[in-house]
PDB file of N, CA and C in Angstrom:
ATOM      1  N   UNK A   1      58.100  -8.305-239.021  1.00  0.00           N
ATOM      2  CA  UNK A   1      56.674  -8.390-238.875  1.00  0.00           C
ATOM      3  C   UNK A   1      56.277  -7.847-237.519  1.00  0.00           C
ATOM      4  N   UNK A   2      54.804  -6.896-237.529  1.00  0.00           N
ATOM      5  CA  UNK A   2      54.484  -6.539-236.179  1.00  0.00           C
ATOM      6  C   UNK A   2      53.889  -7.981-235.443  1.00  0.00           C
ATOM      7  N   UNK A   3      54.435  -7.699-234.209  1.00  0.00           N
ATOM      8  CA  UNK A   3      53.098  -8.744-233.124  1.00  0.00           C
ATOM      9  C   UNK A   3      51.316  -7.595-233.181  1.00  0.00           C
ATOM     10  N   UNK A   4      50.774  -8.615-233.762  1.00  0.00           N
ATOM     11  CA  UNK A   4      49.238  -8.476-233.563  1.00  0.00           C
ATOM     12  C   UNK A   4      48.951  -7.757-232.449  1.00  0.00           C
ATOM     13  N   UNK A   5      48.604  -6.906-232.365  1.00  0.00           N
ATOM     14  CA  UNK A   5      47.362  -5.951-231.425  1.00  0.00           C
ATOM     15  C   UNK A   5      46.674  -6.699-230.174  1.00  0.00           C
ATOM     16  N   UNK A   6      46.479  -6.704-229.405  1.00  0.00           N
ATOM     17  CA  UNK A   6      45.448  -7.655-228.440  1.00  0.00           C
ATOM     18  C   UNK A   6      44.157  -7.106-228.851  1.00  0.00           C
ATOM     19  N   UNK A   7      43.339  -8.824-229.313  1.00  0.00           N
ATOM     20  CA  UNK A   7      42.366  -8.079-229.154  1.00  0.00           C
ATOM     21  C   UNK A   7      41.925  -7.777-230.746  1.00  0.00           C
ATOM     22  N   UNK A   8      42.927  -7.927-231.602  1.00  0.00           N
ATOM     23  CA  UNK A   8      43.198  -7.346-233.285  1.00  0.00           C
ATOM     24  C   UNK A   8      43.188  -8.646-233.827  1.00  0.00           C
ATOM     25  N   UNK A   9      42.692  -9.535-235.090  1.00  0.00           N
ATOM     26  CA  UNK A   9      42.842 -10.095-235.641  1.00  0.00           C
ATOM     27  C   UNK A   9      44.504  -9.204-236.668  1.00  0.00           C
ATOM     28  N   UNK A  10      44.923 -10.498-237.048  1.00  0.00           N
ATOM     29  CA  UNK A  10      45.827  -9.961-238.307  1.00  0.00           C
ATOM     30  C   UNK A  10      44.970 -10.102-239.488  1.00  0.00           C
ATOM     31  N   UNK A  11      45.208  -8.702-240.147  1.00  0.00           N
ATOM     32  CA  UNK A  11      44.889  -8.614-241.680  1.00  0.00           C
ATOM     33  C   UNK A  11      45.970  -8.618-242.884  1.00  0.00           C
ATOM     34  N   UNK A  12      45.701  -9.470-243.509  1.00  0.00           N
ATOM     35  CA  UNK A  12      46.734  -9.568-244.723  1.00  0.00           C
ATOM     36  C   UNK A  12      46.127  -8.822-245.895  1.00  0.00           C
ATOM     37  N   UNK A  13      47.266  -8.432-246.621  1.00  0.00           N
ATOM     38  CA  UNK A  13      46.486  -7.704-247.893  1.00  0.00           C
ATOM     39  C   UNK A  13      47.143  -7.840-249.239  1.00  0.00           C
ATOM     40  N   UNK A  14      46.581  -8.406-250.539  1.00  0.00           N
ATOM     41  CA  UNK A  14      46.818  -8.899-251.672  1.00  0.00           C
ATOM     42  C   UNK A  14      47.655  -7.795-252.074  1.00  0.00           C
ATOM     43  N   UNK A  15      48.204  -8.374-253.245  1.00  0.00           N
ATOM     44  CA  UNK A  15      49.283  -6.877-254.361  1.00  0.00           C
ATOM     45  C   UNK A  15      48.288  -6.077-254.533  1.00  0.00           C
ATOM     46  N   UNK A  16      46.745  -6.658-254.665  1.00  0.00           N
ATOM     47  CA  UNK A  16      46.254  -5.543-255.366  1.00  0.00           C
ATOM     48  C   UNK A  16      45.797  -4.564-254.230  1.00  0.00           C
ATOM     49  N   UNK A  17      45.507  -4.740-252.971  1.00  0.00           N
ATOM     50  CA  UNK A  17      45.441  -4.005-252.153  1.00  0.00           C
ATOM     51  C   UNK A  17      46.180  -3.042-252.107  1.00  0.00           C
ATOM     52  N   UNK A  18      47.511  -3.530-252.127  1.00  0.00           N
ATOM     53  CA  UNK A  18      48.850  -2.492-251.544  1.00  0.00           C
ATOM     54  C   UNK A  18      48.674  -1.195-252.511  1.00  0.00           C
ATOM     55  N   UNK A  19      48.467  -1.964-253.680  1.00  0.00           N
ATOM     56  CA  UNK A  19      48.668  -1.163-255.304  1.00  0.00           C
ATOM     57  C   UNK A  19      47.345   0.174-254.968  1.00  0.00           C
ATOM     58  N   UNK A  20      46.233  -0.198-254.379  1.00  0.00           N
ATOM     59  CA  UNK A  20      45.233   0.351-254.623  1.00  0.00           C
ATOM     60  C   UNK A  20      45.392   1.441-253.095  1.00  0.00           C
ATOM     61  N   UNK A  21      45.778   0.751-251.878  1.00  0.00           N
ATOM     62  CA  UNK A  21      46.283   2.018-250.840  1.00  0.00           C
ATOM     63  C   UNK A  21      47.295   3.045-251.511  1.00  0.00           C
ATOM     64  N   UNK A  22      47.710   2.296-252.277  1.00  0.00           N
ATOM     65  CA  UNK A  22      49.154   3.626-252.314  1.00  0.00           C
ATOM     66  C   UNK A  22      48.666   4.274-253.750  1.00  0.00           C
ATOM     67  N   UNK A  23      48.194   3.736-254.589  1.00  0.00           N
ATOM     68  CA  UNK A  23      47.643   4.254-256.163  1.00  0.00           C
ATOM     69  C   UNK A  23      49.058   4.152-256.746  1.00  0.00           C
ATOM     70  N   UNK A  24      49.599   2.926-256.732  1.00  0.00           N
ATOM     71  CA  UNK A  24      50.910   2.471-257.595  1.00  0.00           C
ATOM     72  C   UNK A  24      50.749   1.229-258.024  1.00  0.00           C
ATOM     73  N   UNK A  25      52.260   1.186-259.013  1.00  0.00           N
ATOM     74  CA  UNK A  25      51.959  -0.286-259.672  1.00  0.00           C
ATOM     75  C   UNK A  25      53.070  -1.243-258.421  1.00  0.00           C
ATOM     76  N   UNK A  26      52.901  -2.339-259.384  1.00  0.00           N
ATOM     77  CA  UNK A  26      53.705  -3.376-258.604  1.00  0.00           C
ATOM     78  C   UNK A  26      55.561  -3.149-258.701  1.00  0.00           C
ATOM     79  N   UNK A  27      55.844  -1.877-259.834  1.00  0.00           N
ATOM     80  CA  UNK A  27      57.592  -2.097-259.991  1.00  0.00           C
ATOM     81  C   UNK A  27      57.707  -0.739-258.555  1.00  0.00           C
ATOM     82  N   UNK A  28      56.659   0.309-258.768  1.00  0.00           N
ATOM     83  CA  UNK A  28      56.446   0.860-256.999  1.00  0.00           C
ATOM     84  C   UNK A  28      56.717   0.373-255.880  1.00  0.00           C
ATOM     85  N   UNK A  29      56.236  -0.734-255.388  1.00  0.00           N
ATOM     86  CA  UNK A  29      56.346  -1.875-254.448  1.00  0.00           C
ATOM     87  C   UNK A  29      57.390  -2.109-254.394  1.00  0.00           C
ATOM     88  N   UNK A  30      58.189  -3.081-255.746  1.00  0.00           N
ATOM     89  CA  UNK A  30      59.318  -3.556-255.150  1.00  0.00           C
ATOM     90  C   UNK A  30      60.786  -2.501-255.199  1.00  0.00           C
ATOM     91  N   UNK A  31      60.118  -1.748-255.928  1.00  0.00           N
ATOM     92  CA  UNK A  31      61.544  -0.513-255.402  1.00  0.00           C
ATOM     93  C   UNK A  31      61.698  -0.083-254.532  1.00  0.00           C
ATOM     94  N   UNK A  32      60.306   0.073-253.357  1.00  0.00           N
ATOM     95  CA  UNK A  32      60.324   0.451-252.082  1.00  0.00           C
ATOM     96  C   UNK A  32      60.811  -0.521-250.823  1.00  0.00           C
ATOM     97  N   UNK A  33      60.653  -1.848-251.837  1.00  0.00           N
ATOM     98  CA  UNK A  33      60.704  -2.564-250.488  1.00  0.00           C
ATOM     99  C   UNK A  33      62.345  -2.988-250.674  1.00  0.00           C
ATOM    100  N   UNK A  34      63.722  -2.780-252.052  1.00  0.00           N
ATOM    101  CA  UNK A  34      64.401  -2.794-252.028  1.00  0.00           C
ATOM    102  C   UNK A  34      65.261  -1.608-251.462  1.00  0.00           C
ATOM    103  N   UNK A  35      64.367  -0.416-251.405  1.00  0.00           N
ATOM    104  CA  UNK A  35      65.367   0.915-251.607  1.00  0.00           C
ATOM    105  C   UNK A  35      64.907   1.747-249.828  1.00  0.00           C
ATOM    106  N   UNK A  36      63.409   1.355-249.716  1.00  0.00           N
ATOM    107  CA  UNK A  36      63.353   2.318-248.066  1.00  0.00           C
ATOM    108  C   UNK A  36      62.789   1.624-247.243  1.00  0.00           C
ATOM    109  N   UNK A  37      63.272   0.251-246.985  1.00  0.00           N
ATOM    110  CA  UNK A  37      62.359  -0.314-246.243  1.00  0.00           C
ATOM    111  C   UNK A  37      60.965  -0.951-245.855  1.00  0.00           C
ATOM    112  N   UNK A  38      60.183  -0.831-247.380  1.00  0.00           N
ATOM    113  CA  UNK A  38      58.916  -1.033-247.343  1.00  0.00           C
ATOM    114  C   UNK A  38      58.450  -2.153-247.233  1.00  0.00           C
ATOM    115  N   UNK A  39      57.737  -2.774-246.210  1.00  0.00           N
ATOM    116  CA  UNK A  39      57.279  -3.948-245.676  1.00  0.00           C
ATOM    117  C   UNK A  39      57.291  -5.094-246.736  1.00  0.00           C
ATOM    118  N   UNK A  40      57.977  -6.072-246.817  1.00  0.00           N
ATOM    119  CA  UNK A  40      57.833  -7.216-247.379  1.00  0.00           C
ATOM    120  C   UNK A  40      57.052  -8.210-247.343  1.00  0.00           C
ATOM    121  N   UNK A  41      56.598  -8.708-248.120  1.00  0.00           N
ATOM    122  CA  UNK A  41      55.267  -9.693-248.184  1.00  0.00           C
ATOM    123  C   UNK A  41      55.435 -10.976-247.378  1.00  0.00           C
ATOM    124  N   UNK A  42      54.629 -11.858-246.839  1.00  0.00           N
ATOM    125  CA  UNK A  42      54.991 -12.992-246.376  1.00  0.00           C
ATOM    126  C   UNK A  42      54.342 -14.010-247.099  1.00  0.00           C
ATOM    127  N   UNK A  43      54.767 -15.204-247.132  1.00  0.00           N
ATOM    128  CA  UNK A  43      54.281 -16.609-248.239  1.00  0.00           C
ATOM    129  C   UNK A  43      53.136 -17.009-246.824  1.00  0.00           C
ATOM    130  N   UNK A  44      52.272 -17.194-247.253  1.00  0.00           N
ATOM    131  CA  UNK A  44      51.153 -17.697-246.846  1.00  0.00           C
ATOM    132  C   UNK A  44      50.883 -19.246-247.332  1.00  0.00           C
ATOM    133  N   UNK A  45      52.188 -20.197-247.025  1.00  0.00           N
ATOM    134  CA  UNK A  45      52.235 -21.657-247.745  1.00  0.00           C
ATOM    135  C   UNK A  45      53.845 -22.135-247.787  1.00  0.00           C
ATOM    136  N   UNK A  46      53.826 -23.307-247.955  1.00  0.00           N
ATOM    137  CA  UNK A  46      55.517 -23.443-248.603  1.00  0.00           C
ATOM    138  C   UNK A  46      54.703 -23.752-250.282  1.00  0.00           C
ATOM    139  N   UNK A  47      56.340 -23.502-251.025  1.00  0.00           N
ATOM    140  CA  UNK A  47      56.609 -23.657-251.994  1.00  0.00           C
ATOM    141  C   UNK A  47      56.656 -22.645-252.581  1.00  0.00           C
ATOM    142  N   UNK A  48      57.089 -22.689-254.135  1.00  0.00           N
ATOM    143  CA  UNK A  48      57.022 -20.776-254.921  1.00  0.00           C
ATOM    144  C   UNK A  48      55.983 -20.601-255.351  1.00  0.00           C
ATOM    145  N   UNK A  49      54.933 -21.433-255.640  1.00  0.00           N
ATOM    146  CA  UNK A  49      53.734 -20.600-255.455  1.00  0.00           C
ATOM    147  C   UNK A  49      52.752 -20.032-254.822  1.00  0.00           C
ATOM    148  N   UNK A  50      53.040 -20.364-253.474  1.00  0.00           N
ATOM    149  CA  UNK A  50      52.724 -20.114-252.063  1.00  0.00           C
ATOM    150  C   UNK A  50      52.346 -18.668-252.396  1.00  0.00           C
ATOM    151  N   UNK A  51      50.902 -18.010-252.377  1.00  0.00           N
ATOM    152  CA  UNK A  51      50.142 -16.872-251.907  1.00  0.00           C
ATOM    153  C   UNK A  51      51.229 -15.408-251.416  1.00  0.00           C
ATOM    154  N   UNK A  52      51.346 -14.479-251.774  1.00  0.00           N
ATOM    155  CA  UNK A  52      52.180 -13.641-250.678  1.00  0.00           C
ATOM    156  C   UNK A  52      51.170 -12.702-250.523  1.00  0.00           C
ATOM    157  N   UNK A  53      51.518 -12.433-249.072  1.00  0.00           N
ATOM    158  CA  UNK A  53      50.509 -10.958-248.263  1.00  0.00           C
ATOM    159  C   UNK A  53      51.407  -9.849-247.819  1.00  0.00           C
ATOM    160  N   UNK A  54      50.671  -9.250-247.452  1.00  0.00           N
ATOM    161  CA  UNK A  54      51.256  -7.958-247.064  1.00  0.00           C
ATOM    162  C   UNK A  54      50.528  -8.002-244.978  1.00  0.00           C
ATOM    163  N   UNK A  55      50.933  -7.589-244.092  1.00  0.00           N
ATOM    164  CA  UNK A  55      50.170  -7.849-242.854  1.00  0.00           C
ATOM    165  C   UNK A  55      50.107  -6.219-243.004  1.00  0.00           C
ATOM    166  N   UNK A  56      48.423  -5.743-242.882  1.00  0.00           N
ATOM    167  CA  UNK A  56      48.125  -4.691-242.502  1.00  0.00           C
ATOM    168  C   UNK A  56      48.999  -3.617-241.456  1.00  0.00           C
ATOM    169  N   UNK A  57      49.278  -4.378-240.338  1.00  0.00           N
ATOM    170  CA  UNK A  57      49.795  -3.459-239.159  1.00  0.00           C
ATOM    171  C   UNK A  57      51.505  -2.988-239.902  1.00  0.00           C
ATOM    172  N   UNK A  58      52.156  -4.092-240.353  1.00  0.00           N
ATOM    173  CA  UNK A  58      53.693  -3.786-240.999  1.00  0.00           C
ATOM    174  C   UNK A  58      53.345  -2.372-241.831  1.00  0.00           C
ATOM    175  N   UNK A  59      52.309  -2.479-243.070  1.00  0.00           N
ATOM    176  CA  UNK A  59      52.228  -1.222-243.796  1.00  0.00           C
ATOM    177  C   UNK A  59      52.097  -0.484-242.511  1.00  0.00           C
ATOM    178  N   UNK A  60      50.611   0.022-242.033  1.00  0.00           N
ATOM    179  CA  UNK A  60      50.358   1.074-241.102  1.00  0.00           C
ATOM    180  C   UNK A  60      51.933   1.355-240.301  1.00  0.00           C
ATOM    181  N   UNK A  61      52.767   0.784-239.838  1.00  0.00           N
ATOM    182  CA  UNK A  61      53.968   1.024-238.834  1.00  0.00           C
ATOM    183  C   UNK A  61      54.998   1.925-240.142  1.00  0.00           C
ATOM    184  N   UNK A  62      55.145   1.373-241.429  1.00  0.00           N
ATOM    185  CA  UNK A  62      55.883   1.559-242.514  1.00  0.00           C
ATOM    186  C   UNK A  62      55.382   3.168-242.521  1.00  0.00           C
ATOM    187  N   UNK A  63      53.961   3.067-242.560  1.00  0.00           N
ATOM    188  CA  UNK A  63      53.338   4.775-243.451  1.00  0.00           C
ATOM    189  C   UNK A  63      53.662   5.494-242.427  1.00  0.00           C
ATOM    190  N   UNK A  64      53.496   5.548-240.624  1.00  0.00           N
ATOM    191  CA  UNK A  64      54.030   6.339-239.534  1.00  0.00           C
ATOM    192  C   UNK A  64      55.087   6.705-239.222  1.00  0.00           C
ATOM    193  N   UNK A  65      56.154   5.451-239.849  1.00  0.00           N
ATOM    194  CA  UNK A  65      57.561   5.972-239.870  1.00  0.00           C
ATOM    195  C   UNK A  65      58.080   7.093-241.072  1.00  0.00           C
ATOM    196  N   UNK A  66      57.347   6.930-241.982  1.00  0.00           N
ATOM    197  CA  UNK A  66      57.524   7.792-243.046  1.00  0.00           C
ATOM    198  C   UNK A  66      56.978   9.005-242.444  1.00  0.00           C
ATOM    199  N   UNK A  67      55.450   9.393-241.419  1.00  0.00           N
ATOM    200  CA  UNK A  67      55.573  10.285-241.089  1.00  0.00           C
ATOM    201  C   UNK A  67      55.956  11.260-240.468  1.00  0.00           C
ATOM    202  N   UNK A  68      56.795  10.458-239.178  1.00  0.00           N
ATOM    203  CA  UNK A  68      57.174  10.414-238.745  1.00  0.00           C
ATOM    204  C   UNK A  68      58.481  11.302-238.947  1.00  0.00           C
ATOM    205  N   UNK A  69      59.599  11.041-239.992  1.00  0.00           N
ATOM    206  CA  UNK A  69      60.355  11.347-240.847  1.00  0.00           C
ATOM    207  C   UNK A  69      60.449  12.367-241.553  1.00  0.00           C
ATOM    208  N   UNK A  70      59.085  13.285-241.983  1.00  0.00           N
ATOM    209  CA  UNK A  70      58.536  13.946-242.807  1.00  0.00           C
ATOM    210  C   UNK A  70      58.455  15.157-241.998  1.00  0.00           C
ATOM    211  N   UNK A  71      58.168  14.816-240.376  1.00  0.00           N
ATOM    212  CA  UNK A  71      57.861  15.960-239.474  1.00  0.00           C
ATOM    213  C   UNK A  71      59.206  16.691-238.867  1.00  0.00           C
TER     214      UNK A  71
END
């Protein structure tokens, strides 16, 4: 997980967010997050039905390293 920005609230973002930044489904997601590193969700609660998010800044760091990579 990134440390927060000064100054930055943290933003979390639902499956359907992730689904809708990237224009994929959810078996997208977890192949990425098994196969290249792609930011893993955090439980927002105990227990298994505990909420999962995504923290905005982890994607953004995830998509730069990819560009990063690309260049």
């Amino acid at each position: 997980m990134s440390a927060p920005l000064p100054g930055r609230p943290v933003e979390y973002l639902t499956a359907a967010d992730v689904m809708a930044r990237y224009s994929c489904g959810r078996m997208w997601i977890e192949r990425r997050i098994k196969d290249s590193g792609f930011p893993k969700p955090v439980k927002l609660g105990p227990g298994v039905s505990a909420p999962r998010r995504w923290h905005r800044a982890d994607l953004e760091q995830w998509e730069h390293e990819r560009e990063a990579m690309a260049s």
